[in-house]
Protein backbone atom coordinates (compact mmCIF):
# COMPACT_ATOMS: atom_id res chain seq x y z
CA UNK A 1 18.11 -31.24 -23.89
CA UNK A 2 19.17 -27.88 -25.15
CA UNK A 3 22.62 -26.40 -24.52
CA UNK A 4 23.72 -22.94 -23.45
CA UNK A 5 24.66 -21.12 -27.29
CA UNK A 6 27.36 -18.95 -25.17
CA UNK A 7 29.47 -19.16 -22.10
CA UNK A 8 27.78 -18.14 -19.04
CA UNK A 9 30.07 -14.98 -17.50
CA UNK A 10 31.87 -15.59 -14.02
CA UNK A 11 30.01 -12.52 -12.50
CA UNK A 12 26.24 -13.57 -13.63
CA UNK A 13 27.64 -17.05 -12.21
CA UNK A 14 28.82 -15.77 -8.32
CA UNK A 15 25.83 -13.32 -8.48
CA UNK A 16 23.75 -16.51 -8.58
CA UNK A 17 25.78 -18.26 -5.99
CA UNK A 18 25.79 -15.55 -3.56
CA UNK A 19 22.59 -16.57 -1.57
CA UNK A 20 24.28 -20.24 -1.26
CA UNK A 21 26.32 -19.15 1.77
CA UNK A 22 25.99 -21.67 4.94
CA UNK A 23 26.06 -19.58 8.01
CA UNK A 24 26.38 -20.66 11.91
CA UNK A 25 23.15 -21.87 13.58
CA UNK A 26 22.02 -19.54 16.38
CA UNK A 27 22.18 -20.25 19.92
CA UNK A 28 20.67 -18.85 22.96
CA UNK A 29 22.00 -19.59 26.52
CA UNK A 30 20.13 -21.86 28.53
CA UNK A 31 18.38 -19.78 31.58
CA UNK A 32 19.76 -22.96 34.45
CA UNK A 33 23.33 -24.12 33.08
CA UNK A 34 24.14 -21.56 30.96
CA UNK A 35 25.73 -23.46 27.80
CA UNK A 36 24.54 -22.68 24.20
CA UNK A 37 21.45 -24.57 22.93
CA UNK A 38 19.39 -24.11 19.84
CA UNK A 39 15.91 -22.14 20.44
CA UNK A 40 12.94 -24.20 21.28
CA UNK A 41 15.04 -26.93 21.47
CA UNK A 42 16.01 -29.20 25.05
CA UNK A 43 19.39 -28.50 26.58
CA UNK A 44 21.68 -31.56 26.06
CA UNK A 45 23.80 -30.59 28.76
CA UNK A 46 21.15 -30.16 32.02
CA UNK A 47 18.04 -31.99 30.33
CA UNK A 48 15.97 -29.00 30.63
CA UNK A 49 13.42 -26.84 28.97
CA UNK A 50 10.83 -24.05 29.82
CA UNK A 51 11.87 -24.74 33.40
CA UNK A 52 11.61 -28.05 34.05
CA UNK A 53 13.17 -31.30 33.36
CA UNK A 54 12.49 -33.19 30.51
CA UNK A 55 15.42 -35.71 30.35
CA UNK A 56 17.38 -36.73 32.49
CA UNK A 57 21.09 -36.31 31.49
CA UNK A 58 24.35 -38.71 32.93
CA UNK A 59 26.60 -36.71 34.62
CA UNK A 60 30.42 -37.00 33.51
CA UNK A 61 33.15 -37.09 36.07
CA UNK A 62 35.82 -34.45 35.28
């Protein structure tokens, strides 16, 4: 396999990396409990989605 001849620079390097950055996952509030949830996705915390109930979720005492 062939080798780099010269040393890559450190700017050409973190100009590469720059589109590597992680960021946060967006969340919407649900429209009946009102806790974050990912779009399109079921709330965990009512069971819920589009308006009706898809699964049904144990409630916790406390």
């Amino acid at each position: 396999m062939p080798n780099p001849k010269y040393k890559t620079p450190k700017s050409k390097t973190r100009r590469r990396r720059s589109h590597l950055a992680l960021s946060a996952p967006n969340t919407v509030p649900c429209p009946q409990c009102h806790e974050p949830r990912l779009p399109h996705h079921v709330c965990l915390n009512c069971g819920t989605y589009n308006g009706r109930t898809v699964i049904e979720v144990e409630k916790t005492k406390g």
